[in-house]
C-alpha atoms as a PDB file:
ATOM      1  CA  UNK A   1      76.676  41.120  43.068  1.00  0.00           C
ATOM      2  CA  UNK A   2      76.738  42.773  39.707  1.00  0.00           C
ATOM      3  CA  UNK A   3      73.841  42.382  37.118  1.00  0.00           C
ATOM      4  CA  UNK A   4      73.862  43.092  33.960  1.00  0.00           C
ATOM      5  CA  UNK A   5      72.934  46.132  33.331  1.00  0.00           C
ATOM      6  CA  UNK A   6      75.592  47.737  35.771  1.00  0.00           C
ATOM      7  CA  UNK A   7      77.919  47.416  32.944  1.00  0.00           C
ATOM      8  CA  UNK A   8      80.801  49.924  33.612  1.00  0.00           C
ATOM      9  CA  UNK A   9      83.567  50.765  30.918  1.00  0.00           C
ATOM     10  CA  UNK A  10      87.331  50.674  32.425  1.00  0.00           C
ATOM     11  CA  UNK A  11      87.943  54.355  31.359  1.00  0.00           C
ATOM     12  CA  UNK A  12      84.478  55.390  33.174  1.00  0.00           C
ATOM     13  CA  UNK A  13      85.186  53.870  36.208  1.00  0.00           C
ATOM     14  CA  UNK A  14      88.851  55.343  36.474  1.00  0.00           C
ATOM     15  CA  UNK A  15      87.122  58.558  35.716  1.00  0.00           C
ATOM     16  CA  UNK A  16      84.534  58.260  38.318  1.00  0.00           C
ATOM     17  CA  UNK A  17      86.792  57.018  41.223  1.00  0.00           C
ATOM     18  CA  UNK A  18      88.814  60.197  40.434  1.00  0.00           C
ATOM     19  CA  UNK A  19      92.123  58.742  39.398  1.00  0.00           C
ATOM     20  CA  UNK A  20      92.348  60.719  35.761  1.00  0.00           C
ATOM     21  CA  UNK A  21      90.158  64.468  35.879  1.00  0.00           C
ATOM     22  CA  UNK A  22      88.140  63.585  32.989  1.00  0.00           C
ATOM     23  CA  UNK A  23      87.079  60.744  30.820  1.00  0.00           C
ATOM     24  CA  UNK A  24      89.013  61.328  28.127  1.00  0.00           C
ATOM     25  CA  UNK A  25      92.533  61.430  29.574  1.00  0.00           C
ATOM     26  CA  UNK A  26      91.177  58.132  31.230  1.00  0.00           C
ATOM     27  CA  UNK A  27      90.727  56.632  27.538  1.00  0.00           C
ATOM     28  CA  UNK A  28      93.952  58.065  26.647  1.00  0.00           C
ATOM     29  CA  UNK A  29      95.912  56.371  29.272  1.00  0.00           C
ATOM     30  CA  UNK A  30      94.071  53.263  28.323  1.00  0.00           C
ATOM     31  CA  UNK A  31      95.043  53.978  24.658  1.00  0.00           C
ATOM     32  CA  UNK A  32      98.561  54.439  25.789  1.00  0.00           C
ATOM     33  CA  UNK A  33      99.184  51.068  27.505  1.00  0.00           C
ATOM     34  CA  UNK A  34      98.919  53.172  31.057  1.00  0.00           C
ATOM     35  CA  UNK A  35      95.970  50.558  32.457  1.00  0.00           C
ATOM     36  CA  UNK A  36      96.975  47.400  32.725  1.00  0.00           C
ATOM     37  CA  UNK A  37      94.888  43.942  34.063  1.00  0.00           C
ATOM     38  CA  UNK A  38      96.849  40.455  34.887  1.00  0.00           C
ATOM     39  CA  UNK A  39      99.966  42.542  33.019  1.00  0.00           C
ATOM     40  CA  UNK A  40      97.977  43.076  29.336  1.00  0.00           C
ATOM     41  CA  UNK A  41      97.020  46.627  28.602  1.00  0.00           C
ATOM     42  CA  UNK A  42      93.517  47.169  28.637  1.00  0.00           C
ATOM     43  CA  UNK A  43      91.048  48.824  26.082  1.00  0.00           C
ATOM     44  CA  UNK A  44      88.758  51.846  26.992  1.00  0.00           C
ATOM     45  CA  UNK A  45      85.668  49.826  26.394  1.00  0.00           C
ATOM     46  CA  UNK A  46      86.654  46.933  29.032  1.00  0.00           C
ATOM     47  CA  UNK A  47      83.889  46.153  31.480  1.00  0.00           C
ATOM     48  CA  UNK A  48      85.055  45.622  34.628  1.00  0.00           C
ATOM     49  CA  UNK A  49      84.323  43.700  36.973  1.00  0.00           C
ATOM     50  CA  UNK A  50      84.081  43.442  41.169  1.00  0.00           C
ATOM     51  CA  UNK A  51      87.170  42.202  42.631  1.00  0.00           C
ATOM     52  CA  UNK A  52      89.407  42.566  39.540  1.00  0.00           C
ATOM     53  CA  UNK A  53      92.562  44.378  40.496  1.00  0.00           C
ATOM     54  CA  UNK A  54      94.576  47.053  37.741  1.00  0.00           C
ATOM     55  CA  UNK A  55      97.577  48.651  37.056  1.00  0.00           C
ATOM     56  CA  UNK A  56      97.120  52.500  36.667  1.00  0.00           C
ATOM     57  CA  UNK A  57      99.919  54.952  35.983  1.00  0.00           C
ATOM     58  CA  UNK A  58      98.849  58.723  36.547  1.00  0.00           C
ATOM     59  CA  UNK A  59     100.762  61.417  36.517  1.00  0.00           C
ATOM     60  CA  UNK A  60     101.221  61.218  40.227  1.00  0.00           C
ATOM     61  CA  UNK A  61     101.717  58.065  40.745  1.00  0.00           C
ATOM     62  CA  UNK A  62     101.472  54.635  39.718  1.00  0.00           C
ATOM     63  CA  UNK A  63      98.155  52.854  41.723  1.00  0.00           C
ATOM     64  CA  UNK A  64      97.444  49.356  41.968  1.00  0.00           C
ATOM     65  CA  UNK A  65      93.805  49.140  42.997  1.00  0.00           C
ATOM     66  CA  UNK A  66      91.228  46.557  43.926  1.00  0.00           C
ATOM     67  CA  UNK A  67      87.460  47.221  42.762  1.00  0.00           C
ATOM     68  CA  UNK A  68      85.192  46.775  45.374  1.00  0.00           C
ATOM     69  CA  UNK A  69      81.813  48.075  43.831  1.00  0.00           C
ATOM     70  CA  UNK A  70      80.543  49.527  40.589  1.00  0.00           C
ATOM     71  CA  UNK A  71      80.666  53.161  40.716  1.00  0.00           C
ATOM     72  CA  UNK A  72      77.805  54.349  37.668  1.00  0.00           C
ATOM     73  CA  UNK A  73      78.544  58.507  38.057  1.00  0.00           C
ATOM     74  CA  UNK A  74      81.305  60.397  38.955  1.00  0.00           C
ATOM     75  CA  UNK A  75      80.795  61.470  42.938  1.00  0.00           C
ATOM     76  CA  UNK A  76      83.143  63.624  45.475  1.00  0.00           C
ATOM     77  CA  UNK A  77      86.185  62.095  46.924  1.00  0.00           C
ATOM     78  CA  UNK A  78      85.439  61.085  49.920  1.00  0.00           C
ATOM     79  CA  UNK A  79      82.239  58.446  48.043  1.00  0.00           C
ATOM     80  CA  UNK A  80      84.932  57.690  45.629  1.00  0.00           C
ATOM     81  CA  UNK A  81      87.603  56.292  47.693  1.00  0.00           C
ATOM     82  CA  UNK A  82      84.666  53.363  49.198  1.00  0.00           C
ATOM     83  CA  UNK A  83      83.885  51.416  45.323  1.00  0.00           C
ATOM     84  CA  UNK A  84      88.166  50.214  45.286  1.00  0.00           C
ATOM     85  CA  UNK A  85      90.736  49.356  47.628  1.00  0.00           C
ATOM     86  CA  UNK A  86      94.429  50.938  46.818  1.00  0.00           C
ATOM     87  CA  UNK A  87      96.710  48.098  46.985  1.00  0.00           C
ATOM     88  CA  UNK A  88      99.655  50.402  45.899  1.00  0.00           C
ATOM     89  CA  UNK A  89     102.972  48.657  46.702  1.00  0.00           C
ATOM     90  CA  UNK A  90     104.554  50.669  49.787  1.00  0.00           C
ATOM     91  CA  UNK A  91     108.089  51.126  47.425  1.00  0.00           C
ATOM     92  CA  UNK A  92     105.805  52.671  45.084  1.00  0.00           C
ATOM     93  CA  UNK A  93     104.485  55.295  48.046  1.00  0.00           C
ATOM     94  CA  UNK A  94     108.240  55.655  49.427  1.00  0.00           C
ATOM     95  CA  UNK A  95     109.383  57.023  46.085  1.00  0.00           C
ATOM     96  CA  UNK A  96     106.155  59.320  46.182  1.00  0.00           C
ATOM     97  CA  UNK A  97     106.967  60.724  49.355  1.00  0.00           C
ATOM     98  CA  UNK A  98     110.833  60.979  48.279  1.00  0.00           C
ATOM     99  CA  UNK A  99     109.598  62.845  44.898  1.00  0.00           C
ATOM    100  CA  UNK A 100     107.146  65.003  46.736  1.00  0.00           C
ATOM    101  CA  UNK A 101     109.708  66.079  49.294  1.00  0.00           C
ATOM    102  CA  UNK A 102     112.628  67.301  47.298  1.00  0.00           C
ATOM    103  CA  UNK A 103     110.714  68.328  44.368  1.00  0.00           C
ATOM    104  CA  UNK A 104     106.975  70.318  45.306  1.00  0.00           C
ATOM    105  CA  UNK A 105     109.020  72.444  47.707  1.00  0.00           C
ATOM    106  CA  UNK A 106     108.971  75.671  45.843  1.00  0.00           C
ATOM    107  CA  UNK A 107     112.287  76.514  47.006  1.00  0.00           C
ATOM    108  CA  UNK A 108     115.521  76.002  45.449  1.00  0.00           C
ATOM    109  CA  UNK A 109     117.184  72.740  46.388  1.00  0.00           C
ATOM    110  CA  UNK A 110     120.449  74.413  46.922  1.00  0.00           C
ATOM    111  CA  UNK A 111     121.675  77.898  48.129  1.00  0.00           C
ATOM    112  CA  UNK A 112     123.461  78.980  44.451  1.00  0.00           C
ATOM    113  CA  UNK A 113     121.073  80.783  42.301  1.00  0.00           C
ATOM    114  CA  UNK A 114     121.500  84.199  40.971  1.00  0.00           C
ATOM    115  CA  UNK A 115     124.481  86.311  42.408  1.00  0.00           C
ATOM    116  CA  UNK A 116     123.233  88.967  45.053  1.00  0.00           C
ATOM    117  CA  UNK A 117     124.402  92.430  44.123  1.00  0.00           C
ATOM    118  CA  UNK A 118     127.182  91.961  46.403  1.00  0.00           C
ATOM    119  CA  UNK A 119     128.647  88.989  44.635  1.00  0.00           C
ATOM    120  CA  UNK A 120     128.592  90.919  41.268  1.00  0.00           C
ATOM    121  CA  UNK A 121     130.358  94.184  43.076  1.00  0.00           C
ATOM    122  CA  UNK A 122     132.990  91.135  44.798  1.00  0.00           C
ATOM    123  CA  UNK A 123     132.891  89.684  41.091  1.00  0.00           C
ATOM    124  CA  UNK A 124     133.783  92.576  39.273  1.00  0.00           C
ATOM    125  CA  UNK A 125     136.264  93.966  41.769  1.00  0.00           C
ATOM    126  CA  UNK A 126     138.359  90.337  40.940  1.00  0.00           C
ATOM    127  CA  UNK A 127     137.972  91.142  37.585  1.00  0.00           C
ATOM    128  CA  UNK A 128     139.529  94.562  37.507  1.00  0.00           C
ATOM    129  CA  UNK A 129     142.601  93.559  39.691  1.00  0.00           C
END
């Protein structure tokens, strides 16, 4: 269990499980209404506590996570993902997916773009006529 002096901020902890790149943007979001316990947005300076669950909306996505342990320092991923528990609703990962599909493609989502130098010869022969 947690003793006192493994008291972690809200915007430290969301910084050091990697949801928000640094600290400040995880205050910000705070600041912003973004983080979000039992429904109430949530100060910066919140402790939190083991087994609380929060509402986080990133730019990616919105999470819903459990905390699981106290994480003190920010560590790589793969340490991060073992101190909470995504509890994301699967609608919420649906749209993701949907999003990600149709819209990180790098290609144009239809075949009209700019007119090939054959439409603009077809284009201005109609014209002339």
């Amino acid at each position: 269990m947690e003793t006192a002096k493994e008291k972690i901020r809200i915007d430290k902890y969301l910084w050091a499980i990697r949801l928000f790149k640094t600290r400040t943007l995880a205050a910000e979001a705070c600041d912003k209404g973004k983080v979000k316990w039992n429904g109430a947005a949530v100060k910066a300076s919140k402790t939190v506590h083991i087994g609380e669950e929060y509402e986080v909306k990133t730019e990616a996505k919105k999470w819903v996570i459990k905390v699981t342990e106290l994480l003190p320092a920010r560590v790589q991923y793969s340490e991060a993902i073992k101190y909470y528990i995504d509890i994301t609703p699967e609608e919420e990962l649906d749209r993701i997916k949907f999003v990600a599909a149709s819209f990180h493609t790098g290609k144009r989502l239809s075949k009209q773009g700019r007119p090939t130098k054959k439409d603009l010869r077809d284009l201005k022969d109609f014209l002339e006529d």
